[in-house]
N, C-alpha and C. Protein backbone atom coordinates (compact mmCIF):
# COMPACT_ATOMS: atom_id res chain seq x y z
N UNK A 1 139.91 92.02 108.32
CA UNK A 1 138.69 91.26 108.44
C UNK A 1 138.85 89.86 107.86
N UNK A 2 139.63 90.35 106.50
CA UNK A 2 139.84 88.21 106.06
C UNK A 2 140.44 87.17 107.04
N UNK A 3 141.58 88.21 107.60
CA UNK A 3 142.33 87.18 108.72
C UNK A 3 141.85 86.83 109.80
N UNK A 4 140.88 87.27 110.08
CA UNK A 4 139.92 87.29 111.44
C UNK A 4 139.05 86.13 111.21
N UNK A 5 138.58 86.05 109.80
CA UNK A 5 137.47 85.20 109.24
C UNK A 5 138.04 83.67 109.29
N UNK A 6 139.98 83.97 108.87
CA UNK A 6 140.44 82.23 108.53
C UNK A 6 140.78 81.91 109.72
N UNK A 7 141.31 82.91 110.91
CA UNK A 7 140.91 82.16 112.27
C UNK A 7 140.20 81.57 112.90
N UNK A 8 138.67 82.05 112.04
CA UNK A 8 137.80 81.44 112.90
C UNK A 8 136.96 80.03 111.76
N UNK A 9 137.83 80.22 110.73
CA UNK A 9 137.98 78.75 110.25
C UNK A 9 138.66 77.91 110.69
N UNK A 10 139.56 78.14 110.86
CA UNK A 10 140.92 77.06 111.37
C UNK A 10 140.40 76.70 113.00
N UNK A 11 139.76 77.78 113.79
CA UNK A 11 139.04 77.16 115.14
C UNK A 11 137.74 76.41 114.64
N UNK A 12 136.78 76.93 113.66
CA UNK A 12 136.17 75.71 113.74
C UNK A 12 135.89 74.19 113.36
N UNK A 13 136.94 74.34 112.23
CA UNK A 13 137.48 73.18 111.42
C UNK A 13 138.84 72.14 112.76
N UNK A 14 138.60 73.31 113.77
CA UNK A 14 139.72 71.84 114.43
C UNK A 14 140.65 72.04 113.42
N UNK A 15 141.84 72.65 113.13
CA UNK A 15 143.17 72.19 112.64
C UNK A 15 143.94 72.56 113.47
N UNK A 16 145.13 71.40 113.40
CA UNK A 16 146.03 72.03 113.99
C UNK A 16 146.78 73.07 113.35
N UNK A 17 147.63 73.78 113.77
CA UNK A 17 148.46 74.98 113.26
C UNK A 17 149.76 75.00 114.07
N UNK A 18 150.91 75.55 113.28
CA UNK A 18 152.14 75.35 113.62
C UNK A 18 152.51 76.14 112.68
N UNK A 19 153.54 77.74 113.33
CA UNK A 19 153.96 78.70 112.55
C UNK A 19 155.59 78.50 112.88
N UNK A 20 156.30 79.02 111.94
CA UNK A 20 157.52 78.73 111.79
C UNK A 20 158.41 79.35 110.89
N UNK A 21 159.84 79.95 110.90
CA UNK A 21 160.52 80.63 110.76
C UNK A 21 161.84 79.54 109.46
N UNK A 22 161.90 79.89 108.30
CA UNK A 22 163.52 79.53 108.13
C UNK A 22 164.96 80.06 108.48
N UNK A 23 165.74 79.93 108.98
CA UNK A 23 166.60 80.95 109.86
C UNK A 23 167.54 80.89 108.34
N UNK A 24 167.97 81.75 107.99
CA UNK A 24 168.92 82.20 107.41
C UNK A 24 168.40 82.19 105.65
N UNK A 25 167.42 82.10 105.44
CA UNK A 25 166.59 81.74 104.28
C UNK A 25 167.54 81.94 103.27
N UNK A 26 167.49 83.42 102.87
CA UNK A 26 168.19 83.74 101.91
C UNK A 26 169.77 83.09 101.99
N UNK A 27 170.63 82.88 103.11
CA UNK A 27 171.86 82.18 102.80
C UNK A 27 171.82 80.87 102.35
N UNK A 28 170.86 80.20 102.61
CA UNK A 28 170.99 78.72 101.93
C UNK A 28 170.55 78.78 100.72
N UNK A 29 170.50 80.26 99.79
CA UNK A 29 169.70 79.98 98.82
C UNK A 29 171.38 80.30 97.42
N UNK A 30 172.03 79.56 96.48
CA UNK A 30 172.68 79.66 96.43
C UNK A 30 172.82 80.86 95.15
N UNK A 31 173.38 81.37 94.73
CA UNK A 31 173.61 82.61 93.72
C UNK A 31 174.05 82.22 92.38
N UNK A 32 173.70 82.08 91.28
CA UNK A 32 173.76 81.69 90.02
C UNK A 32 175.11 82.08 89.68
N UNK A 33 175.73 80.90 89.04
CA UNK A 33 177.00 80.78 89.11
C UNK A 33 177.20 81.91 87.40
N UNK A 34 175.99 82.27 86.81
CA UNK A 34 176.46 83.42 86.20
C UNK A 34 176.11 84.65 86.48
N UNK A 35 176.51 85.23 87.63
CA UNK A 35 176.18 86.14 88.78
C UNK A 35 177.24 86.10 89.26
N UNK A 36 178.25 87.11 88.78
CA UNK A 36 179.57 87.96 89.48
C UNK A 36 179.10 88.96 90.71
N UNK A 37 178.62 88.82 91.45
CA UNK A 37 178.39 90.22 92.40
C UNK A 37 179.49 89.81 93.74
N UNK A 38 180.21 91.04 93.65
CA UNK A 38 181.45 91.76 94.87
C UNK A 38 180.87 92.16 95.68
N UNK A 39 181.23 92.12 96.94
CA UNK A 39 181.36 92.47 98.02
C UNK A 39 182.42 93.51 98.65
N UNK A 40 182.10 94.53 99.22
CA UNK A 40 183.80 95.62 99.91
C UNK A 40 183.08 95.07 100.98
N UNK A 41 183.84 94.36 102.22
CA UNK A 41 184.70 94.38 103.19
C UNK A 41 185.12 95.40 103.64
N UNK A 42 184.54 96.73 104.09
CA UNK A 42 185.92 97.37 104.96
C UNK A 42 185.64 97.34 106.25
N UNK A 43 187.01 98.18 107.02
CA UNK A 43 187.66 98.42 108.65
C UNK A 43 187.54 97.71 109.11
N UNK A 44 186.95 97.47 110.26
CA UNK A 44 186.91 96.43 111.41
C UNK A 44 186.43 94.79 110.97
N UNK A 45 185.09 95.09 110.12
CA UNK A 45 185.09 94.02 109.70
C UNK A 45 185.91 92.87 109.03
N UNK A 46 186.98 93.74 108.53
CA UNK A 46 187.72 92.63 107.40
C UNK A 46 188.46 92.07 108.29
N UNK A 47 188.86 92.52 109.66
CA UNK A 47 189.70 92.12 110.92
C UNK A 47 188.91 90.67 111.28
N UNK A 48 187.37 90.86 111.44
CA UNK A 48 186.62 89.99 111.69
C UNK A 48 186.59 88.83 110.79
N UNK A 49 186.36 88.95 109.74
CA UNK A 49 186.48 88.36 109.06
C UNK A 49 187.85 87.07 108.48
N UNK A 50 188.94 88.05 109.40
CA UNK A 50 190.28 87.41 109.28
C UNK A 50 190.28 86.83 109.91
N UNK A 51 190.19 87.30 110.80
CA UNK A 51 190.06 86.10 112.02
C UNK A 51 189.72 84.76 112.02
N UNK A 52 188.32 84.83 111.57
CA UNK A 52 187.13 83.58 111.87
C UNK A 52 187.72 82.50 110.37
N UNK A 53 188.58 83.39 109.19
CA UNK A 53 189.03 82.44 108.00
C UNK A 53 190.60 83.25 107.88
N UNK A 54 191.72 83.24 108.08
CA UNK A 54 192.66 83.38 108.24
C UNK A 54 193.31 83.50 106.69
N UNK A 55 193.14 82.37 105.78
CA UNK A 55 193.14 82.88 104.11
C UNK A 55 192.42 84.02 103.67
N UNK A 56 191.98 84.85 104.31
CA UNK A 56 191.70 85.64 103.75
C UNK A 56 192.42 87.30 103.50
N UNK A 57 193.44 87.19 104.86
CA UNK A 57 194.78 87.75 105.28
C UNK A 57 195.97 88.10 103.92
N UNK A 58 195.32 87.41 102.99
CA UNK A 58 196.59 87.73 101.98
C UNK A 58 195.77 88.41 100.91
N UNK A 59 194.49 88.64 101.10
CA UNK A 59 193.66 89.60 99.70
C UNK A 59 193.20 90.92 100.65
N UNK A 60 193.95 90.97 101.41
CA UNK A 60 193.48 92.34 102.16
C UNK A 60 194.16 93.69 101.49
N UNK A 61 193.38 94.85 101.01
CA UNK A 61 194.26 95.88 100.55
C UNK A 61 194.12 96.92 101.26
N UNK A 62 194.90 97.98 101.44
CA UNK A 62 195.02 99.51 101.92
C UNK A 62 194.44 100.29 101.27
N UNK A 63 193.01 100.75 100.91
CA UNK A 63 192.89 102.33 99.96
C UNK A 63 192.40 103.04 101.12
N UNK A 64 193.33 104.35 100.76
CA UNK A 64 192.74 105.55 101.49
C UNK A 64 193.19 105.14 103.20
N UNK A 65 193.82 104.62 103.33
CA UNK A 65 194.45 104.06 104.73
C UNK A 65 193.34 102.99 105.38
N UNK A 66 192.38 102.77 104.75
CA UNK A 66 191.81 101.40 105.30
C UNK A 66 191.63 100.45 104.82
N UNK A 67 191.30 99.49 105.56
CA UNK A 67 191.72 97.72 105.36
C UNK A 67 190.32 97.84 104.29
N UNK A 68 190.62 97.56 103.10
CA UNK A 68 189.47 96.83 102.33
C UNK A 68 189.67 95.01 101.71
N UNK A 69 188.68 94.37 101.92
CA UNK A 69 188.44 93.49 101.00
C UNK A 69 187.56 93.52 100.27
N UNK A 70 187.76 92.40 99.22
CA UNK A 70 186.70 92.43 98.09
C UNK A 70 186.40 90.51 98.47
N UNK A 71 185.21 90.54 98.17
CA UNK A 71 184.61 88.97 98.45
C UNK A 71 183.56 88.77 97.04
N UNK A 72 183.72 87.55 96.36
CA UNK A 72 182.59 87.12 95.66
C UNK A 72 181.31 86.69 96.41
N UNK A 73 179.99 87.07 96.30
CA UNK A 73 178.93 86.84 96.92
C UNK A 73 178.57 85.45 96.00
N UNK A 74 178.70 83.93 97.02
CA UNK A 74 177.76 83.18 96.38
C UNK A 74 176.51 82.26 96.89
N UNK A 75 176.17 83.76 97.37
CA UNK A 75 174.31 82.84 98.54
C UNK A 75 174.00 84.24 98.28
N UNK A 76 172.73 84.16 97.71
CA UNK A 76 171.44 85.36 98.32
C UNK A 76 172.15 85.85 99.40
N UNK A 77 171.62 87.35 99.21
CA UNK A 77 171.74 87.93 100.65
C UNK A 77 170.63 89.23 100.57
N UNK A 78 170.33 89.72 101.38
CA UNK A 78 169.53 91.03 101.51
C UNK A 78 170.13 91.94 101.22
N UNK A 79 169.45 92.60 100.09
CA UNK A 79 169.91 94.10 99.99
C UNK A 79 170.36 93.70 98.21
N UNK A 80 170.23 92.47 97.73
CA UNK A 80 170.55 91.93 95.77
C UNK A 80 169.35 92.17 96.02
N UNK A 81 169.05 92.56 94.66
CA UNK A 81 167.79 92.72 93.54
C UNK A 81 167.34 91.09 93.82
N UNK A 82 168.04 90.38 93.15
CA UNK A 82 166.97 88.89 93.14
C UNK A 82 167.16 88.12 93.84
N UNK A 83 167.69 88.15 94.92
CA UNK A 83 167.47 87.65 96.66
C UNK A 83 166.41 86.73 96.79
N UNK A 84 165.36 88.26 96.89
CA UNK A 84 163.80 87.44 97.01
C UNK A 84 163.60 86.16 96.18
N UNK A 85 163.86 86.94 94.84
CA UNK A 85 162.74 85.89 93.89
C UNK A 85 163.61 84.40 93.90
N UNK A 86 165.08 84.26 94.49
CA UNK A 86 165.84 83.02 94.22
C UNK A 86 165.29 82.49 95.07
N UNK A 87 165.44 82.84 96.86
CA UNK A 87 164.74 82.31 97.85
C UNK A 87 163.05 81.92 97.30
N UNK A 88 162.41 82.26 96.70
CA UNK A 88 161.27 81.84 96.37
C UNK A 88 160.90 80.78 95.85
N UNK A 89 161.81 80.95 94.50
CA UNK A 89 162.33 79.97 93.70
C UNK A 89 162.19 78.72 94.06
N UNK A 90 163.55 78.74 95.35
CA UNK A 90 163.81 77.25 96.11
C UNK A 90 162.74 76.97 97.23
N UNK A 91 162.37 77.53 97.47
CA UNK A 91 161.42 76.90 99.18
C UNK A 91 160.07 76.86 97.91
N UNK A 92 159.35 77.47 96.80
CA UNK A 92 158.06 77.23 95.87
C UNK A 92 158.61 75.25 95.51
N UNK A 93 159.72 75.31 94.91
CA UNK A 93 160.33 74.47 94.51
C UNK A 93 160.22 73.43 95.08
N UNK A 94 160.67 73.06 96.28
CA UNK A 94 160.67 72.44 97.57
C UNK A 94 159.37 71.85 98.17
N UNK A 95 158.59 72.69 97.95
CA UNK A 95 157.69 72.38 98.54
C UNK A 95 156.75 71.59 97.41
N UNK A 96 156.59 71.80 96.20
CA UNK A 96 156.47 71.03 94.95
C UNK A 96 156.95 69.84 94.61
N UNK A 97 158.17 69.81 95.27
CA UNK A 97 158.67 68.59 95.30
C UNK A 97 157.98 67.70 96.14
N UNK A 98 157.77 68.21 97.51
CA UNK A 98 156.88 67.79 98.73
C UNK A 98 155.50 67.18 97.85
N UNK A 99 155.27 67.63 96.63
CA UNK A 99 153.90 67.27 95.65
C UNK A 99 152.49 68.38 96.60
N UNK A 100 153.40 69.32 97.07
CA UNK A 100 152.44 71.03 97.51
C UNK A 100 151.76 71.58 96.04
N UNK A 101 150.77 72.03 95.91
CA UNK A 101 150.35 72.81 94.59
C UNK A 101 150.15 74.19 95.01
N UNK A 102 150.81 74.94 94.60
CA UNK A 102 151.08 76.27 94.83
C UNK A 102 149.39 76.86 94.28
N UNK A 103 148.58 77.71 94.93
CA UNK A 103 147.70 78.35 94.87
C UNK A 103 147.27 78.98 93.60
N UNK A 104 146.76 79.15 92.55
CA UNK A 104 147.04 80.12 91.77
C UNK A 104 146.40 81.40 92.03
N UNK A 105 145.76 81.90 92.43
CA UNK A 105 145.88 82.95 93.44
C UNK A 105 146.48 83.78 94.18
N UNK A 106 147.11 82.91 94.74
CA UNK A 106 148.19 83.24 96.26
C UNK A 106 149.38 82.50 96.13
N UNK A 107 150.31 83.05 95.10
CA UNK A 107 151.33 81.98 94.71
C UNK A 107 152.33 81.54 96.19
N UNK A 108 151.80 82.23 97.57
CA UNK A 108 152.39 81.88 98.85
C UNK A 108 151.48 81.23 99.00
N UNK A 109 150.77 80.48 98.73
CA UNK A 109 149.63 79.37 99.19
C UNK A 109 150.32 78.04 98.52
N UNK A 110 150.30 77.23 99.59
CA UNK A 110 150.28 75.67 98.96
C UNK A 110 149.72 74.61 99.71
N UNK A 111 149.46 73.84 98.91
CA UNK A 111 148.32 72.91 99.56
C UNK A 111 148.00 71.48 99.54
N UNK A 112 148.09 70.29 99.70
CA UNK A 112 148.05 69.11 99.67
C UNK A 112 147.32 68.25 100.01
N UNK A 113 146.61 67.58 99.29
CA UNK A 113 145.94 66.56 100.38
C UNK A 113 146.63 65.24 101.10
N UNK A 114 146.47 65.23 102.07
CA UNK A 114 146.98 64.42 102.83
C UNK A 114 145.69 63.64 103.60
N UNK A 115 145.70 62.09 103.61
CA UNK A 115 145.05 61.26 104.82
C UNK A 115 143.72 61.93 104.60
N UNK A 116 143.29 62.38 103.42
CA UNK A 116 141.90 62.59 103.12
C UNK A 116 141.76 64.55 103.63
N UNK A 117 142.25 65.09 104.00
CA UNK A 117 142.54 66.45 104.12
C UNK A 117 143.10 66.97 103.81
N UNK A 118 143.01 68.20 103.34
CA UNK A 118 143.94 69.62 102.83
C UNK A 118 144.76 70.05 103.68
N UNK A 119 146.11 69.91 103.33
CA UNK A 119 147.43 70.32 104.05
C UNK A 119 147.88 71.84 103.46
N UNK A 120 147.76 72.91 104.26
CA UNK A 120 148.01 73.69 103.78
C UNK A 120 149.07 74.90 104.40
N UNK A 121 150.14 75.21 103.86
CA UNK A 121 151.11 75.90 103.99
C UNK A 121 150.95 77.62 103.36
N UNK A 122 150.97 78.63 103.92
CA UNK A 122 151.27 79.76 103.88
C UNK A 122 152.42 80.26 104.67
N UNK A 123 153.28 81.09 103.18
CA UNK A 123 154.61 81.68 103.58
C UNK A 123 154.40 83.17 103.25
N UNK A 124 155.29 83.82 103.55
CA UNK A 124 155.73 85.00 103.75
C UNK A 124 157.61 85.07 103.94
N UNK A 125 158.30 85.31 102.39
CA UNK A 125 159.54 85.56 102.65
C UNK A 125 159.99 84.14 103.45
N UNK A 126 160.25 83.90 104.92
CA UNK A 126 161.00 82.71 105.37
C UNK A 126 159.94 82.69 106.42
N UNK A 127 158.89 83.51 106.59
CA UNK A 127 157.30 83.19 107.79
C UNK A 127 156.69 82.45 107.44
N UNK A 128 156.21 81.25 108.00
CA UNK A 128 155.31 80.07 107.77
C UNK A 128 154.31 79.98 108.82
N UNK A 129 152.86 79.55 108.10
CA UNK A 129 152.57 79.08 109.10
C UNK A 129 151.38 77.44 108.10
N UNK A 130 151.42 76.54 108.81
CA UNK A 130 151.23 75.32 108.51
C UNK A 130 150.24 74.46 108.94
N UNK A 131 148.77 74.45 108.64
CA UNK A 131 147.70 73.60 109.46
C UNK A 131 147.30 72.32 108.69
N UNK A 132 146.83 71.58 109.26
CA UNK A 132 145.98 70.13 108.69
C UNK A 132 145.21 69.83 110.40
N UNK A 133 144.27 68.92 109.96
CA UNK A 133 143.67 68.46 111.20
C UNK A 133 144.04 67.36 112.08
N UNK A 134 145.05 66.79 111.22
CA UNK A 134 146.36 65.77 112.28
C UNK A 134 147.37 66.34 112.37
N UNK A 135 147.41 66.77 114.27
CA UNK A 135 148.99 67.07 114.50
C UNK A 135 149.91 66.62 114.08
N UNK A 136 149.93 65.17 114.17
CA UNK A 136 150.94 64.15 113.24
C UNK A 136 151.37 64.34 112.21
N UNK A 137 150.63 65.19 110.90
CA UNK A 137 150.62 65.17 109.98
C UNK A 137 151.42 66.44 109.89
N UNK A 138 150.88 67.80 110.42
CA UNK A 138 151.83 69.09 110.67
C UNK A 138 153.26 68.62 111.24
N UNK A 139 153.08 67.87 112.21
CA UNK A 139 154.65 67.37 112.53
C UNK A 139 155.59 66.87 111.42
N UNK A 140 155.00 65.79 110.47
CA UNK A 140 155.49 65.19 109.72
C UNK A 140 156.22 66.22 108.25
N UNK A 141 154.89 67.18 108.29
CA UNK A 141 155.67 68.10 107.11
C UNK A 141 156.63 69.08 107.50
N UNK A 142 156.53 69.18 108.87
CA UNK A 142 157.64 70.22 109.45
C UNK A 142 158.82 69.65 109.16
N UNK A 143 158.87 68.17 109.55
CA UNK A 143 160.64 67.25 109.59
C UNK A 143 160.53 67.39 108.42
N UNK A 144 159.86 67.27 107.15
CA UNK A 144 160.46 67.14 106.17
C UNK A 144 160.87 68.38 105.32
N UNK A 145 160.28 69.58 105.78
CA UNK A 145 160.85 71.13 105.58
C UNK A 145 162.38 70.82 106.74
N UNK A 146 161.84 70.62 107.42
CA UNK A 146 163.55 70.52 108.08
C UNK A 146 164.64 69.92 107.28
N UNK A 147 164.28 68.66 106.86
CA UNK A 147 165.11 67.69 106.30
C UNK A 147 166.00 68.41 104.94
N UNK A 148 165.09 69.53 104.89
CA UNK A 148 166.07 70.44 103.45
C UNK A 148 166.70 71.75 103.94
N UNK A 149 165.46 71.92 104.92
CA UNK A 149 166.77 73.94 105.55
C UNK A 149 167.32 73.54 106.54
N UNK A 150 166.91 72.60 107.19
CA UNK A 150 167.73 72.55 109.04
C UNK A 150 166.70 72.91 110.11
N UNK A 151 167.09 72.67 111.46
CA UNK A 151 166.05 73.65 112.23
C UNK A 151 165.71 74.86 111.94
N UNK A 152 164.26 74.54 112.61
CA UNK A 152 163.09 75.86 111.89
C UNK A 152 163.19 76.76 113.17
């Protein structure tokens, strides 16, 4: 029922809206350099893996008759304990920088005034979605979320 209600705010307030994805969120998010976490590599993959980086051909070992590697993890990835909260971290961060004020409420809420209106951003993990009442203005904060992850 709430979400039903801010739809039919956002239709009658005229905003524009623009939802949007970070592709790889958690890999651009980088892993605290006092954070040892390994990786096993095995079978087919470590083949794959040889392939596409060829140095990697000389840390390959045999247990139990299959190809294992071991890899240092240094980006977030799914499936670490603090994945989430690093990715959070940086895009809360980011967007603060942007001079966004994070909600206190809805710490996925952030919000700005812009050109005399409230610019407001709601995330979910790497799900966005982004309204103000100048398209221009949604455009403008999109390039500049771009300008730090890449295409959205």
């Amino acid at each position: 029922m709430l979400f039903n209600s801010y739809l039919q705010y956002l239709h009658i307030s005229r905003r524009d809206v623009a939802v949007f994805d970070v592709p790889g969120a958690y890999l651009q998010t980088p892993m605290p350099d006092d954070k040892n976490i390994l990786m096993i590599i095995r079978g087919q993959f470590v083949d794959i893996l040889c392939d596409v980086n060829p140095k990697y051909r000389e840390h390959v070992r045999i247990i139990n008759g299959k190809k294992v590697l071991y890899v240092k993890v240094l980006r977030a990835i799914y499936g670490c304990i603090e994945s989430a909260m690093l990715w959070y971290d940086l895009y809360s961060n980011t967007l603060m920088e942007m001079v966004f004020i994070l909600n206190p409420y809805d710490r996925c809420t952030a919000n700005k005034l812009i050109n005399g209106t409230q610019c407001t951003i709601i995330f979910y993990v790497d799900d966005n979605k982004i309204s103000h009442k100048d398209p221009e203005v949604v455009t403008e904060v999109l390039n500049q979320i771009r300008g730090h992850f890449g295409e959205l």
